[in-house]
Structure formats: structure tokens, C-alpha cells
N, C-alpha and C. Protein backbone atom coordinates (compact mmCIF):
# COMPACT_ATOMS: atom_id res chain seq x y z
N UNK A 1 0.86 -1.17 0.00
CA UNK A 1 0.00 0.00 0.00
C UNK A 1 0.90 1.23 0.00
N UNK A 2 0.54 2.18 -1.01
CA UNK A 2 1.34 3.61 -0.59
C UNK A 2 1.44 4.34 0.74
N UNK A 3 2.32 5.32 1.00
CA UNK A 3 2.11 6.05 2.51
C UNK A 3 1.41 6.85 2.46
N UNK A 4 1.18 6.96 3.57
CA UNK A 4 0.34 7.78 4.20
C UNK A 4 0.20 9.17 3.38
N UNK A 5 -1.02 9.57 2.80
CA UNK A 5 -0.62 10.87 1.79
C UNK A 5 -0.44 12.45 2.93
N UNK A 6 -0.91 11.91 4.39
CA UNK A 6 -0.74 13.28 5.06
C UNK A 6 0.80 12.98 6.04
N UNK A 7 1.04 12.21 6.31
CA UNK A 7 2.44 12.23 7.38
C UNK A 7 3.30 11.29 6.40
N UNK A 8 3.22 10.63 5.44
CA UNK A 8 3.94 9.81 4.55
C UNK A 8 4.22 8.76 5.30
N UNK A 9 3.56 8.13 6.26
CA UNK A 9 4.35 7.22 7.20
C UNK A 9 3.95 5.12 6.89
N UNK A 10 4.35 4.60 7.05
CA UNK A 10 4.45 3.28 5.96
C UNK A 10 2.90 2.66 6.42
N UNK A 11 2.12 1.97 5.47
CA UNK A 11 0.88 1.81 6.21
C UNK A 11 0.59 0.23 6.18
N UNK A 12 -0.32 -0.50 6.19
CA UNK A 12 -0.26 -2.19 6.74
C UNK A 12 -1.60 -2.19 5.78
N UNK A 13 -2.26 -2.63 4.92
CA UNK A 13 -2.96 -3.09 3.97
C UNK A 13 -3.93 -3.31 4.26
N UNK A 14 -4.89 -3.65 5.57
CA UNK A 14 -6.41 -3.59 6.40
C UNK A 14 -6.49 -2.51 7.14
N UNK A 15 -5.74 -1.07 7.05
CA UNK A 15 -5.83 -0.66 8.02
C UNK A 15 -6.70 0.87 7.34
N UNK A 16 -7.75 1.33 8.21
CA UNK A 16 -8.31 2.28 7.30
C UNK A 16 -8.15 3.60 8.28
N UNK A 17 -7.17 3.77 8.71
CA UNK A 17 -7.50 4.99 8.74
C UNK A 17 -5.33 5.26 9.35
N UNK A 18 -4.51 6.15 9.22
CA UNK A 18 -3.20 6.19 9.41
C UNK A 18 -3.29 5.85 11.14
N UNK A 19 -2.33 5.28 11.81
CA UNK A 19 -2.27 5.04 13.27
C UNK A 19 -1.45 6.32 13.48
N UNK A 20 -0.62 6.77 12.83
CA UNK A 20 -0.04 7.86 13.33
C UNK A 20 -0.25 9.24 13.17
N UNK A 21 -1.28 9.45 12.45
CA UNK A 21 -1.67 11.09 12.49
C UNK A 21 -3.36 11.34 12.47
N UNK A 22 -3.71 9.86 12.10
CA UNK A 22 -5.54 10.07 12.36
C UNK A 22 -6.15 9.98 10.83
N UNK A 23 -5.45 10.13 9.80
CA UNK A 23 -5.97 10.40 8.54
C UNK A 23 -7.16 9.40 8.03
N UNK A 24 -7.90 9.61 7.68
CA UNK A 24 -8.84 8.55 6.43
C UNK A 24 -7.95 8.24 5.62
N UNK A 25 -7.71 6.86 5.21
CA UNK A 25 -6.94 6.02 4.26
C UNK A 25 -8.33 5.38 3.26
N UNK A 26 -8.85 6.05 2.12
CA UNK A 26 -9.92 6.38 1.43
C UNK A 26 -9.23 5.88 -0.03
N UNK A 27 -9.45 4.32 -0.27
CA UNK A 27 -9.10 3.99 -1.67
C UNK A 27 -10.17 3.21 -2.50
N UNK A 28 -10.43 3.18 -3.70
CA UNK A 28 -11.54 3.08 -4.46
C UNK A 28 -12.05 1.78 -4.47
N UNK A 29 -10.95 0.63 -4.05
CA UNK A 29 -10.98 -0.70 -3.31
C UNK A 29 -12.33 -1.07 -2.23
N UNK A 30 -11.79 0.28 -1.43
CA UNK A 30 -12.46 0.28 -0.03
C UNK A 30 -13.99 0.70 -0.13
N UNK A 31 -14.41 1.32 -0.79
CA UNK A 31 -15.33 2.10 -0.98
C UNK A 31 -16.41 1.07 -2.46
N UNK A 32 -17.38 0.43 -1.85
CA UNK A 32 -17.95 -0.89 -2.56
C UNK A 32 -18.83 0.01 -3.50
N UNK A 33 -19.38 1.59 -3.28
CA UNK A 33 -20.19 1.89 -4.41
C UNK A 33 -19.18 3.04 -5.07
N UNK A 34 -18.35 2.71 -5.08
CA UNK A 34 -16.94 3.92 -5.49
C UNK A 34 -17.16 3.88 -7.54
N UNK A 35 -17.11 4.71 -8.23
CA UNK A 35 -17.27 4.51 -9.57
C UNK A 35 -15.76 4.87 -10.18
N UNK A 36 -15.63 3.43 -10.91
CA UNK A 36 -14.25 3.75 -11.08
C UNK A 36 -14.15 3.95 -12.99
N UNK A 37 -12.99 4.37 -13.58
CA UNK A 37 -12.75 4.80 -15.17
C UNK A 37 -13.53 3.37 -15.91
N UNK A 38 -13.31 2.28 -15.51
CA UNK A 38 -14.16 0.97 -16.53
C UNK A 38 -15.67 1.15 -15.77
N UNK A 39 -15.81 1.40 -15.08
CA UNK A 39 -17.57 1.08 -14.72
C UNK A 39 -18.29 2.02 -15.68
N UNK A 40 -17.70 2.81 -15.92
CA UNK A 40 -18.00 4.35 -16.67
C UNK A 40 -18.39 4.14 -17.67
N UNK A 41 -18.13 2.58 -18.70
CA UNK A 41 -18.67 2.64 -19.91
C UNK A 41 -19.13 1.42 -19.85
N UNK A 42 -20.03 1.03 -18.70
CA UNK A 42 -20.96 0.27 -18.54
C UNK A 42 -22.45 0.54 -19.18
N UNK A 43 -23.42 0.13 -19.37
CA UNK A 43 -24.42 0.76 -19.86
C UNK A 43 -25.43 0.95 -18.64
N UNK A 44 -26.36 2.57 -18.41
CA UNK A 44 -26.97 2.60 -17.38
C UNK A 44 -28.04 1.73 -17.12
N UNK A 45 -28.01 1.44 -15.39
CA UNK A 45 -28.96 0.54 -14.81
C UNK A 45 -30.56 0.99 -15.48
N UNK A 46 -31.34 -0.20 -15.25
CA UNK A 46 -32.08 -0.56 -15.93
C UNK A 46 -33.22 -0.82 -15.10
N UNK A 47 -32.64 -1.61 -13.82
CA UNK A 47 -33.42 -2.28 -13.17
C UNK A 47 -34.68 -0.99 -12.35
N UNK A 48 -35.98 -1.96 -12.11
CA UNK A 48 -36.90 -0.87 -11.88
C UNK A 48 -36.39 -0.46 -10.26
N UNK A 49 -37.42 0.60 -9.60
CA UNK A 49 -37.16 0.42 -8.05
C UNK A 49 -38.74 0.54 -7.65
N UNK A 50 -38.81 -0.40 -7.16
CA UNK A 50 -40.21 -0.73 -7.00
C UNK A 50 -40.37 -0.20 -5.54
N UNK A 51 -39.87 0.11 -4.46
CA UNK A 51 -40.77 1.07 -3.53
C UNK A 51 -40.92 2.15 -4.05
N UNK A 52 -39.91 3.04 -4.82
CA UNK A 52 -40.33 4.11 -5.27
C UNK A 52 -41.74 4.30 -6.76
N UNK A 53 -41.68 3.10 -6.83
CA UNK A 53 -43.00 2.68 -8.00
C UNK A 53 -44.22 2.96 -7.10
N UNK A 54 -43.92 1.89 -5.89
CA UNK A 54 -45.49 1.60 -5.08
C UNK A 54 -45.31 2.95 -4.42
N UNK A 55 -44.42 4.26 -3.99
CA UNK A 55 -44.70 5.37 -3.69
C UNK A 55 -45.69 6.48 -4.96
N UNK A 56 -45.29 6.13 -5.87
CA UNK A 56 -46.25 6.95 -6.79
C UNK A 56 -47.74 6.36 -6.86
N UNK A 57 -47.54 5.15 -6.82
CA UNK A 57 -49.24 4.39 -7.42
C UNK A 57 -50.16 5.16 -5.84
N UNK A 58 -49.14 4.99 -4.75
CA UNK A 58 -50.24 5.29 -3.83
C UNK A 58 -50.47 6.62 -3.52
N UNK A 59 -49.48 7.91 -4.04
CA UNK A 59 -49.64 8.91 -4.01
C UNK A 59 -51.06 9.21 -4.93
N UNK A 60 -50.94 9.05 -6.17
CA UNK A 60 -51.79 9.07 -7.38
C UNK A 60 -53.20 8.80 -6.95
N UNK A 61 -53.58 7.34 -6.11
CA UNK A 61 -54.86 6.99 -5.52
C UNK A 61 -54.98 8.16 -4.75
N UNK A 62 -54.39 8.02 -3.91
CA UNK A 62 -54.32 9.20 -2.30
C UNK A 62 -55.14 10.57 -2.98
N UNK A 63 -53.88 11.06 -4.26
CA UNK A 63 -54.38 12.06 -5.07
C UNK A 63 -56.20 11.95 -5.77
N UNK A 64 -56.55 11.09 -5.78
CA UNK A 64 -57.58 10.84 -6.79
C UNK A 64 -58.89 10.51 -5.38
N UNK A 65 -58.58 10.13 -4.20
CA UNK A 65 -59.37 9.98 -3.66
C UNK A 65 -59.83 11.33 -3.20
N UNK A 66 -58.84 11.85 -2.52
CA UNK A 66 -59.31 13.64 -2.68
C UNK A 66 -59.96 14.09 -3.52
N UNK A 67 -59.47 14.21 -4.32
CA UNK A 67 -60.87 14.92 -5.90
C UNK A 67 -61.76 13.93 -5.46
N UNK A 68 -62.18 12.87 -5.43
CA UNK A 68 -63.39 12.19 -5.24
C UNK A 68 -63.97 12.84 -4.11
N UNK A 69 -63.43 12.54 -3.00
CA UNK A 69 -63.77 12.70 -1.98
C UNK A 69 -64.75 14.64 -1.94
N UNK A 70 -63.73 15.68 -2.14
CA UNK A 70 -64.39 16.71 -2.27
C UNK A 70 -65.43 16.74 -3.69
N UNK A 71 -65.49 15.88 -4.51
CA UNK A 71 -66.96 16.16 -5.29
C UNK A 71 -67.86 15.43 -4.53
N UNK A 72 -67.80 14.69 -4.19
CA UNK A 72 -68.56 13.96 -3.32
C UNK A 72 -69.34 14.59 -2.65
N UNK A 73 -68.40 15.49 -1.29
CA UNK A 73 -69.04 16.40 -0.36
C UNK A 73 -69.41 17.57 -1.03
N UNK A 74 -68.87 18.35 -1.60
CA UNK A 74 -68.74 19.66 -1.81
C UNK A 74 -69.92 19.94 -3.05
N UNK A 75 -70.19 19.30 -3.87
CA UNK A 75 -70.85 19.25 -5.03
C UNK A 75 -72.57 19.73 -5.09
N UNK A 76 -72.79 20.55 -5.39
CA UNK A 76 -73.99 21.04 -5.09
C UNK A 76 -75.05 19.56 -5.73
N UNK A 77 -76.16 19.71 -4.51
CA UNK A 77 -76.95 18.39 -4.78
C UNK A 77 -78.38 18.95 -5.17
């Protein structure tokens, strides 16, 4: 592993953070959603996200029961 980029001091390969000056030891290894130069010409994700799906469907009802709801009441009879 390179040294330490703030005290230059020799570092041990599991170790995340310098023992001798406190630093974050922050390498793209370490970091599991880190985007590195080859991920880059991956093609973008695809996959759906389905709580944020079932957050719209139930906003939309939520939305639609209101308008119902005030013609309902409000609606001259």
C-alpha cells in the first residue's frame, strides 16, 4: 500500500484509517459503491425500483381519492 498521503508514514494493507496522524486512508478498493474509469462505460442501470414505483401508485390513488372525496361532499346536490 502507498504512505500515508498526510504524514507519509508506511501503512499495513487492512488498516483504514493512518495510526499515526488520524488520517482517512480512502481507496476506491475500499469504498464498494466507489465509480471507477471501466464502470463508466458500462451501460446505465435498468433495473426498476419498485418502492419508489409503489410510492407513486399510492400517491396518485391518495391524489384521486381527494378529488373524489371533495366532489362527493362539496358538489352542489
Amino acid at each position: 500500500m502507498p504512505p500515508c498521503s498526510t504524514c507519509s508514514a508506511e501503512l499495513a494493507q487492512d488498516w483504514k484509517f493512518c495510526i499515526y496522524c488520524g488520517s482517512a486512508l480512502v481507496t476506491t478498493a475500499a469504498v464498494p459503491g466507489a465509480i471507477r474509469a471501466e464502470d463508466a462505460a458500462v451501460a446505465p442501470r435498468t433495473r426498476l425500483d419498485i418502492p419508489l414505483l409503489i410510492g407513486i401508485v399510492l400517491g396518485v390513488a391518495g391524489a384521486a381519492l381527494l378529488v373524489y372525496m371533495g366532489i362527493l361532499f362539496f358538489a352542489p346536490s
